[in-house]
Protein backbone atom coordinates (compact mmCIF):
# COMPACT_ATOMS: atom_id res chain seq x y z
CA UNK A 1 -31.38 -49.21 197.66
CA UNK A 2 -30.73 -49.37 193.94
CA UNK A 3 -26.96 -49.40 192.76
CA UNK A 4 -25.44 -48.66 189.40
CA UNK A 5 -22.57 -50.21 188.89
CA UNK A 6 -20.91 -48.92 185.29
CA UNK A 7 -18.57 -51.66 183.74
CA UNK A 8 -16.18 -51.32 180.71
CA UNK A 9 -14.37 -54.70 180.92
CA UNK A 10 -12.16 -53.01 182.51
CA UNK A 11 -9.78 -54.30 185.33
CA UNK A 12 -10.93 -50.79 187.10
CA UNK A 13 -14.79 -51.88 187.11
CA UNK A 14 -13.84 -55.41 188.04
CA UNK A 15 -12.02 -54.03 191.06
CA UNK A 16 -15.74 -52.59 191.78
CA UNK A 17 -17.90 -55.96 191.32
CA UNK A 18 -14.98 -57.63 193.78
CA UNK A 19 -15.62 -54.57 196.37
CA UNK A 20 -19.64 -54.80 196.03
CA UNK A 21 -18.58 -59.24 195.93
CA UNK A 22 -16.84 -58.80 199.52
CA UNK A 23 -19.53 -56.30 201.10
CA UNK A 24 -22.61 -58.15 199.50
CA UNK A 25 -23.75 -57.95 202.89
CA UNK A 26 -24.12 -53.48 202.30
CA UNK A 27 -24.46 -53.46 199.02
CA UNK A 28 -26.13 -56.27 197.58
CA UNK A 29 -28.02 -58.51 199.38
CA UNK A 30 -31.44 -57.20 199.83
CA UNK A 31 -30.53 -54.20 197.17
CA UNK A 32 -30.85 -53.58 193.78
CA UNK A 33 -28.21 -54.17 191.77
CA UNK A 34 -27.85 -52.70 187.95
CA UNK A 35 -24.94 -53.18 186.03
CA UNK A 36 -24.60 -50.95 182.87
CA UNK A 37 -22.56 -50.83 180.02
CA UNK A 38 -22.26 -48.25 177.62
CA UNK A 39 -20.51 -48.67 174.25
CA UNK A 40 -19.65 -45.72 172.10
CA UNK A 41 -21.40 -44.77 169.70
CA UNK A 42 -21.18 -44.97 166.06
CA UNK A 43 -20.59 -41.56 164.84
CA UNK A 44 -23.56 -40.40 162.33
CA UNK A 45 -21.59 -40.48 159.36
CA UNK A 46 -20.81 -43.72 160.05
CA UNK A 47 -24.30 -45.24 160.89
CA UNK A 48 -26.05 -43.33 157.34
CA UNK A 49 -24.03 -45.57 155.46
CA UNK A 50 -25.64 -48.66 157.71
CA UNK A 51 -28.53 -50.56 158.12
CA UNK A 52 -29.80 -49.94 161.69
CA UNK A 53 -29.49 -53.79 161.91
CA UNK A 54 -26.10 -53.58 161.46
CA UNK A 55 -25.62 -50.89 163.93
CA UNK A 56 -27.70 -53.13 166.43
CA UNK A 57 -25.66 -55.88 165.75
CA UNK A 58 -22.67 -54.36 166.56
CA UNK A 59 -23.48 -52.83 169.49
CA UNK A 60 -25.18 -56.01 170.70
CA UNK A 61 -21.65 -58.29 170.06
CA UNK A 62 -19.40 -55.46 171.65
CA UNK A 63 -21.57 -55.52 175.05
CA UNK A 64 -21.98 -59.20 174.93
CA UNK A 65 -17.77 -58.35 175.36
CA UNK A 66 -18.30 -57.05 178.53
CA UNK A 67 -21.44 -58.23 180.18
CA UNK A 68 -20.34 -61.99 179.70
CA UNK A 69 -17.88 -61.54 181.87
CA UNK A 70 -19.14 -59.81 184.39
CA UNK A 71 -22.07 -62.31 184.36
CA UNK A 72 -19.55 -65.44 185.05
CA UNK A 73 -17.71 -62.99 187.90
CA UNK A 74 -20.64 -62.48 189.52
CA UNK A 75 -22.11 -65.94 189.62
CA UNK A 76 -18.75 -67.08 191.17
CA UNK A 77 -19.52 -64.99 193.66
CA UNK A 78 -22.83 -65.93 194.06
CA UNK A 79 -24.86 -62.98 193.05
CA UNK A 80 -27.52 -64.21 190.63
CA UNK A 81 -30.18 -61.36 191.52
CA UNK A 82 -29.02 -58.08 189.21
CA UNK A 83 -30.35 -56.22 186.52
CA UNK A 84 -28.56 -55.46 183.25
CA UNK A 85 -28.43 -52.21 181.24
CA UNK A 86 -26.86 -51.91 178.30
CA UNK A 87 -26.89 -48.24 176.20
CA UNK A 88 -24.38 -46.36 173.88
CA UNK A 89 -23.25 -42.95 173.60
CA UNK A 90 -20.61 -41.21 175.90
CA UNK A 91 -20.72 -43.09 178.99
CA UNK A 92 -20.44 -40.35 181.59
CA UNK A 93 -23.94 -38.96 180.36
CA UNK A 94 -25.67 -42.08 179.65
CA UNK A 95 -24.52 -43.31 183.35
CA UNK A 96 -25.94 -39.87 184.64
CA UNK A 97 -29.18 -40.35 182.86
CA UNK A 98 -30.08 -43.71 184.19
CA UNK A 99 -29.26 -43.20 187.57
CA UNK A 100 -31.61 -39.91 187.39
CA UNK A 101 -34.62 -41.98 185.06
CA UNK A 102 -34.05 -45.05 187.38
CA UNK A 103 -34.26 -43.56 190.71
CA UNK A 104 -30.51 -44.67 191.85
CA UNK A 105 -29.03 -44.07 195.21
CA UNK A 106 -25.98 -44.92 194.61
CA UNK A 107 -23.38 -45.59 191.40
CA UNK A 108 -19.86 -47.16 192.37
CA UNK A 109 -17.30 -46.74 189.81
CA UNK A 110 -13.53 -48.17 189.15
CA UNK A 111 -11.29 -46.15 189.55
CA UNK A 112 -7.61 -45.88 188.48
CA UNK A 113 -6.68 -45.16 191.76
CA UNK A 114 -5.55 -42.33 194.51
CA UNK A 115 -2.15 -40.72 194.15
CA UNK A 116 -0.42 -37.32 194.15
CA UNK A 117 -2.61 -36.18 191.29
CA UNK A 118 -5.69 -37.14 192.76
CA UNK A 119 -8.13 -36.24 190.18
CA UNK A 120 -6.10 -36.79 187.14
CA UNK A 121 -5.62 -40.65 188.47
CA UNK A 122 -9.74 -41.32 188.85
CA UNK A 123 -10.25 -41.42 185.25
CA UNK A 124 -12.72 -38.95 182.70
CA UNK A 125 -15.70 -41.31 183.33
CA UNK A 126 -15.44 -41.05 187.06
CA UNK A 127 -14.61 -37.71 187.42
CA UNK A 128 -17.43 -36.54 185.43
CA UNK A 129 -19.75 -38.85 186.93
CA UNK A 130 -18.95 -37.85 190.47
CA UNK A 131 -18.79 -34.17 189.00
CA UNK A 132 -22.42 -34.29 188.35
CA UNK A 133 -23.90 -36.72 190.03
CA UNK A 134 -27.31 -35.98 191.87
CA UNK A 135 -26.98 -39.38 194.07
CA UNK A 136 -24.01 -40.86 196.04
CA UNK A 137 -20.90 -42.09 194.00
CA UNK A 138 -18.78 -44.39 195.30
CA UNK A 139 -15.35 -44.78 194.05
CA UNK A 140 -13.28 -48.14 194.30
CA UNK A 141 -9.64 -47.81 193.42
């Protein structure tokens, strides 16, 4: 099975790498594991004024941010076997458009949790993602 897992460097999305950590047995050992990051993008009258090596750049440093991180979390947990992906753009869509071009089954996502206002609580990313989705979502408060 191949699992997206979106991170943001976000205390959400490292609620999902622990989840994924403590049931490596379902979702990780003997899976495939992505892990994708997607920065915003630089708005286009922004990036006509830069060199695309600039642009690059920057969008290289800010997901070296995240994905450092998440490397070091996931080594202490002993998971040394997973892909990265990093894009930019608006991450709902970019997260829908790998899992589709990558053949996912599955994409867990961070949430901000369950409550009396259910939806409002999961978070934009989430809610679009598992609003659109054409595989399994699985959401990790």
């Amino acid at each position: 099975m191949k699992i997206l897992v979106p991170v943001d460097g976000s205390a959400h999305a490292r609620k999902a790498l622990d989840y994924l950590a403590r049931h490596r047995a379902q979702f990780v050992d003997g899976h495939s594991l992505v892990v994708v990051h997607v920065c915003p993008g630089v708005p286009g009258h922004v990036a006509r004024h830069l060199r695309k090596g600039v642009i690059a750049d920057y969008y290289a440093e800010e997901a070296a941010k995240v994905i450092e991180p998440v490397k070091a979390l996931l080594a202490g947990h002993g998971i040394a076997d997973f892909a990265i992906e990093c894009r930019h753009g608006r991450a709902a869509q970019e997260i829908l458009k790998l899992a589709a071009a990558s053949g996912a089954d599955m994409v867990v996502l961070g949430t901000h949790g369950h409550g009396l206002f259910g939806r409002a609580l999961l978070g934009p990313v989430a809610t679009r993602v598992l609003g659109r989705s054409g595989v399994a979502v699985l959401l990790v408060p």
